[in-house]
C-alpha atoms as a PDB file:
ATOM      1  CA  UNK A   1       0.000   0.000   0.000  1.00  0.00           C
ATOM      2  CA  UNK A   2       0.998   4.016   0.684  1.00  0.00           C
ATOM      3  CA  UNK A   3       4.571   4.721   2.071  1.00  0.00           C
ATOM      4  CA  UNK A   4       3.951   5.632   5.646  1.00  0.00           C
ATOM      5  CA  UNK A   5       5.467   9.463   4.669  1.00  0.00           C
ATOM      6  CA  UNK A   6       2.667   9.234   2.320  1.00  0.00           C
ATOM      7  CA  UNK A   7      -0.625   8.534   4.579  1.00  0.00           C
ATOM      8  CA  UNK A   8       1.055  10.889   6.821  1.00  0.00           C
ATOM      9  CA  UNK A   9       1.537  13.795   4.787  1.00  0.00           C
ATOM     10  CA  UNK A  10      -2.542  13.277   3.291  1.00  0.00           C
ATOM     11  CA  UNK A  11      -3.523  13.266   6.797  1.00  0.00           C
ATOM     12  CA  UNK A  12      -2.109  16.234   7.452  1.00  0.00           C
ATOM     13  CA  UNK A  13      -3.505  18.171   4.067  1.00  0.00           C
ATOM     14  CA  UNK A  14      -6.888  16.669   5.239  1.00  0.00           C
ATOM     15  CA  UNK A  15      -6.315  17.720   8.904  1.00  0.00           C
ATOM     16  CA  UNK A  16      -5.591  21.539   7.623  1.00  0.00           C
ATOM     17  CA  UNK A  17      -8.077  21.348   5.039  1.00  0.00           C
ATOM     18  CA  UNK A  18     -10.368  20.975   7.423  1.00  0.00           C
ATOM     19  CA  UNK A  19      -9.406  23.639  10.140  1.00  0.00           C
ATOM     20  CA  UNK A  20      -8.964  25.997   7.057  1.00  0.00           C
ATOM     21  CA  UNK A  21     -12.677  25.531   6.328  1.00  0.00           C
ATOM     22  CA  UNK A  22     -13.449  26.252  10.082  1.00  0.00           C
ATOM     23  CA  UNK A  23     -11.666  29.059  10.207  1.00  0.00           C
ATOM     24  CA  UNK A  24     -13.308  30.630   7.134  1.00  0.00           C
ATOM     25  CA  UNK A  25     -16.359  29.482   6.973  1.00  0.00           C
ATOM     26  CA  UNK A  26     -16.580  31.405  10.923  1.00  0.00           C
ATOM     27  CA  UNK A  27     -14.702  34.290  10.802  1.00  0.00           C
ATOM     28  CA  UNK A  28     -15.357  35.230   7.350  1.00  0.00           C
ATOM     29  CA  UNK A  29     -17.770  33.509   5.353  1.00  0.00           C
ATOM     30  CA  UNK A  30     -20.537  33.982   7.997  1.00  0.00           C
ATOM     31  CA  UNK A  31     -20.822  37.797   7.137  1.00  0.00           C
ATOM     32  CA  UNK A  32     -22.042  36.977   3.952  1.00  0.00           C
ATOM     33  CA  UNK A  33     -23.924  33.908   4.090  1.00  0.00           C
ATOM     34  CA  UNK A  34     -24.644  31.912   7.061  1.00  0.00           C
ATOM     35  CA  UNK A  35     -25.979  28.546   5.096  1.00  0.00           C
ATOM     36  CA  UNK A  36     -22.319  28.865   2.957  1.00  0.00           C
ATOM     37  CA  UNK A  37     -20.662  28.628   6.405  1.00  0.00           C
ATOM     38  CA  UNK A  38     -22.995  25.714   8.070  1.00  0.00           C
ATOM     39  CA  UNK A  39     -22.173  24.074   4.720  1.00  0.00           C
ATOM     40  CA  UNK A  40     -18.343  24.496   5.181  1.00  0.00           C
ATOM     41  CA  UNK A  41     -18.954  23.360   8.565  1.00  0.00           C
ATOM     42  CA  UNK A  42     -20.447  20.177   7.833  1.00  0.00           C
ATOM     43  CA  UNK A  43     -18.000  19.345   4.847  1.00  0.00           C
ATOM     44  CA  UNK A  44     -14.720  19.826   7.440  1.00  0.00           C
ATOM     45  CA  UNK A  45     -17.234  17.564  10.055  1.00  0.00           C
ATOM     46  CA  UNK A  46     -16.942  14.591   7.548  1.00  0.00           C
ATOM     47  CA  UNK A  47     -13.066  15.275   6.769  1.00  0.00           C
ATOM     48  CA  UNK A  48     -11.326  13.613  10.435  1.00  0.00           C
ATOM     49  CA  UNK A  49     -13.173  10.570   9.698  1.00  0.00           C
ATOM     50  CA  UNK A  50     -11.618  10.282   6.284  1.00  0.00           C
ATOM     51  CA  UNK A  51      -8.639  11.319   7.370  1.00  0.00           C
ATOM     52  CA  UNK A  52      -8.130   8.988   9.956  1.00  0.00           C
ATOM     53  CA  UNK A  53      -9.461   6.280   7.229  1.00  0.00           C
ATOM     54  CA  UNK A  54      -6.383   7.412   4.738  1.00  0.00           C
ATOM     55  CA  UNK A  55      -3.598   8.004   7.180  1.00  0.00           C
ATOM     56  CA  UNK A  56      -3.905   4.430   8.200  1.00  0.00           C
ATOM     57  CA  UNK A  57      -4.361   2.397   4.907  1.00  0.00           C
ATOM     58  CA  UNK A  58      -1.648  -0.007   5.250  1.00  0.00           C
ATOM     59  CA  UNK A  59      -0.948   0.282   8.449  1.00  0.00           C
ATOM     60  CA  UNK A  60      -1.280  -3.095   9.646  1.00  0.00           C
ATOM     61  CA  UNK A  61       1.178  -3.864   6.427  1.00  0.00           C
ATOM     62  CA  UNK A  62       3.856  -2.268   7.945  1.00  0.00           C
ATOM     63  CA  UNK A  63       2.893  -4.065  11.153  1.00  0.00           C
ATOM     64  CA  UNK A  64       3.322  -7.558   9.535  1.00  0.00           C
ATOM     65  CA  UNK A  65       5.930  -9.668  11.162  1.00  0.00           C
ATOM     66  CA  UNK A  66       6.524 -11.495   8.109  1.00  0.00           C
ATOM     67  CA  UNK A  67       6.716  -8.246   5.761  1.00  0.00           C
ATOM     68  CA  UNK A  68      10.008  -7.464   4.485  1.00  0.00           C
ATOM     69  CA  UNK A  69      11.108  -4.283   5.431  1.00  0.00           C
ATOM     70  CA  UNK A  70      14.076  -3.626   3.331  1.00  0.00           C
END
């Protein structure tokens, strides 16, 4: 599966993705339109789950006594 540099690094772009949308969707988006930011909201709500889904596909790989890790 993923290098484990990968699934960390797209955790981490999923992780900020999602406090980005936070961020803006309360402090700026808001003035404007308050459905746009409950919208935002929700969206970044759904992102930890996937995040946590990606950063650990392959995980138990690496964890395999028998894998090869050279």
């Amino acid at each position: 599966m993923a290098p484990r540099a990968g699934r960390r690094r797209a955790y981490f772009v999923l992780m900020g993705t999602c406090v980005v949308l936070i961020v803006l969707a309360w402090n700026v988006v808001r003035l404007w339109s308050t459905t746009a930011a409950v919208v935002m909201s929700v969206v970044a709500a759904v992102i930890p789950p996937v995040a946590v889904i990606v950063g650990n596909l392959g995980a138990l790989d690496d964890d395999d006594p028998g894998h090869d890790h050279r």
